[in-house]
Protein backbone atom coordinates (compact mmCIF):
# COMPACT_ATOMS: atom_id res chain seq x y z
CA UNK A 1 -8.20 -8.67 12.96
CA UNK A 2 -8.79 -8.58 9.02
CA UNK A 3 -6.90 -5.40 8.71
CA UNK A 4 -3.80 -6.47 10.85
CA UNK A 5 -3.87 -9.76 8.55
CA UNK A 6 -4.20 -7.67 5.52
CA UNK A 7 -1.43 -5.15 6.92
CA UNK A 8 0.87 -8.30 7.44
CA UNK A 9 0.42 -10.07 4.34
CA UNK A 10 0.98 -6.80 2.51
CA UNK A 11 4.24 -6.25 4.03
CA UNK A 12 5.37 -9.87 3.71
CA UNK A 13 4.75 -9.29 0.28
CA UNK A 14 6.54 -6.03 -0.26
CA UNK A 15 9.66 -7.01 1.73
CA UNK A 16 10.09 -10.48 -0.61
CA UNK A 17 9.16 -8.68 -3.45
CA UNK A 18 12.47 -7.46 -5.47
CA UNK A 19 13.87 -10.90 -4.24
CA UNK A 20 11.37 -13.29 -5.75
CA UNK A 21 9.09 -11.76 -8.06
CA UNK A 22 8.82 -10.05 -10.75
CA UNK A 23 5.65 -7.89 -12.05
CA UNK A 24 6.33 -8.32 -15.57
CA UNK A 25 5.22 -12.22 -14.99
CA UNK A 26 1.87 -11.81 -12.74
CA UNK A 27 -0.98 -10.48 -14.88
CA UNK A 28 -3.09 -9.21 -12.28
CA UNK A 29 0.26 -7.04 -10.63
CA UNK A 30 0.45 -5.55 -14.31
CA UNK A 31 -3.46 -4.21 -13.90
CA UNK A 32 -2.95 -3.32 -10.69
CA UNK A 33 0.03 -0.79 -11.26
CA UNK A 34 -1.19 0.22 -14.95
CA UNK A 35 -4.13 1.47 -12.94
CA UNK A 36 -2.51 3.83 -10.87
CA UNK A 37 -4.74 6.65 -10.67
CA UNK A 38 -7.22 4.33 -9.79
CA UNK A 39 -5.33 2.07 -7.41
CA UNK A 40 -7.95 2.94 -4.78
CA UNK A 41 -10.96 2.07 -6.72
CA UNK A 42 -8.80 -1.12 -7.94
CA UNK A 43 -7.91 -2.06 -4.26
CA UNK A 44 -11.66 -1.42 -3.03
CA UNK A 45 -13.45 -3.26 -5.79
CA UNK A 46 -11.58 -6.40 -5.59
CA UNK A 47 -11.84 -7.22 -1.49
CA UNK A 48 -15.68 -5.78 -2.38
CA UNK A 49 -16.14 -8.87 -4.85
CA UNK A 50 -16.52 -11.84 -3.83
CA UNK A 51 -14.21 -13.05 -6.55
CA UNK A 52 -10.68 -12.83 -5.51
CA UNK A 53 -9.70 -14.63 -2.07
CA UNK A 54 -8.88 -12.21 0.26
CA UNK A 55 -5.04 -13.03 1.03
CA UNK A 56 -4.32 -13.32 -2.53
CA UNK A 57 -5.39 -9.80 -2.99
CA UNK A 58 -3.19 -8.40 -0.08
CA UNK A 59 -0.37 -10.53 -1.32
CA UNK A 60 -1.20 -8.33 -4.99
CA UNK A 61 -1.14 -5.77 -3.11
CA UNK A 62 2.06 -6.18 -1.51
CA UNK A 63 3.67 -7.18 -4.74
CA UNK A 64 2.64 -4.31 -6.98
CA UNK A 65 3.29 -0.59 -6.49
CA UNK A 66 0.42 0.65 -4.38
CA UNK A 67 1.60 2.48 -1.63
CA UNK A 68 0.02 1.44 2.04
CA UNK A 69 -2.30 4.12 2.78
CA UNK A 70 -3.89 3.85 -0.20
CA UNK A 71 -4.21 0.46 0.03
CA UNK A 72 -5.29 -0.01 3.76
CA UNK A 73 -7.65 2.44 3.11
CA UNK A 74 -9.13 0.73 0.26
CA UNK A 75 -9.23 -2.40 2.37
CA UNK A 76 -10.69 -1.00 5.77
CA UNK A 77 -13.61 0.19 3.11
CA UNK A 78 -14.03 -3.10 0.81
CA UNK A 79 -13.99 -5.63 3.97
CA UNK A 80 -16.83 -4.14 5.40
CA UNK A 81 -19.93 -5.34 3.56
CA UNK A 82 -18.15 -8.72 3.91
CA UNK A 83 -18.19 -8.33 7.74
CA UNK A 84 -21.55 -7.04 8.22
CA UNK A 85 -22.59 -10.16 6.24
CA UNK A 86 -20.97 -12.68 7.83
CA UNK A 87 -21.99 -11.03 11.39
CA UNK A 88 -25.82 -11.27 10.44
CA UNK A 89 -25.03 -14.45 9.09
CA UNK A 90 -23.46 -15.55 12.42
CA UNK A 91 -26.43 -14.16 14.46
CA UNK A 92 -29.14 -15.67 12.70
CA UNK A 93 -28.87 -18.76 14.17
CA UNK A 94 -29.82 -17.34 17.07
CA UNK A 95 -32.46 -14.81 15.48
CA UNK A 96 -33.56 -15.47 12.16
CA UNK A 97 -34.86 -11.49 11.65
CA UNK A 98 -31.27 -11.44 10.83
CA UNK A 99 -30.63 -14.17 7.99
CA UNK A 100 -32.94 -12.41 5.96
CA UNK A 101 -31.22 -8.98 6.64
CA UNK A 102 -27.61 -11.05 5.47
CA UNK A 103 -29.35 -12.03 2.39
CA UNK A 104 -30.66 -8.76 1.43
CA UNK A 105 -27.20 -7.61 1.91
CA UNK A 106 -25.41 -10.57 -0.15
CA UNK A 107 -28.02 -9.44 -3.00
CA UNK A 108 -27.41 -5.68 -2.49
CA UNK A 109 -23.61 -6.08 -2.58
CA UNK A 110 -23.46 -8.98 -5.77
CA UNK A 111 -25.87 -5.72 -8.00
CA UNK A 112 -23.60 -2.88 -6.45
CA UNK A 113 -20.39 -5.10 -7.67
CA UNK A 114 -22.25 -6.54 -10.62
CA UNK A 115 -22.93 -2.90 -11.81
CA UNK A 116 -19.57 -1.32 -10.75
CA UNK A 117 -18.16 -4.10 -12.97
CA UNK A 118 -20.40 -3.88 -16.24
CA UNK A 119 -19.20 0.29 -15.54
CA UNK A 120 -15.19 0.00 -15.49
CA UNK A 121 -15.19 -3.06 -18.47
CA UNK A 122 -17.58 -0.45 -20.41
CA UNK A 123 -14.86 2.25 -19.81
CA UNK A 124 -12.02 -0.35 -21.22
């Protein structure tokens, strides 16, 4: 379901996107396309952070240059932890074993990010 939301807003953005916008005026479009080696990595660390909401990145998405493989690819990847989470989070309020296990993977996921993060802003 998150991919075939991600897949639609992506193309909804794409299709409007020589009509209404232009990536010369949205900073975060700019990043996204002067990263384009990296527009995997770029793609996969934003849905994994818990920064960005997760339309406004597949709007982004849509918007800037990326083409779709890479970016559903990116997407099927960075969603993940987010899912696993909110399942254990769901089923722990029928066994608590599990809320612990979401936790542990909140924490694990916030360092991984954290530490991915202190990595590509040491690289800039």
């Amino acid at each position: 379901g998150a991919l075939l939301s991600a897949s639609a807003s992506f193309f909804f953005a794409r299709y409007f996107r020589n009509a209404y916008f232009s990536t010369k005026e949205i900073p975060l479009i700019g990043k996204i396309n002067h990263a384009s080696r990296s527009t995997f990595l770029v793609v996969l660390m934003l849905h994994l952070g818990p920064v960005f909401p997760f339309d406004l990145i597949n709007y982004a998405a849509g918007i800037s240059k990326i083409n779709y493989r890479t970016y559903i690819l990116a997407t099927a990847l960075g969603i993940i932890p987010g899912v696993l989470i909110s399942v254990f989070l769901g089923s722990s309020f029928f066994e608590p074993r599990f809320f612990f296990i979401a936790i542990a993977l909140t924490i694990i996921l916030y360092c991984v990010f954290r530490k991915k993060e202190a990595l590509i802003n040491k690289d800039e």
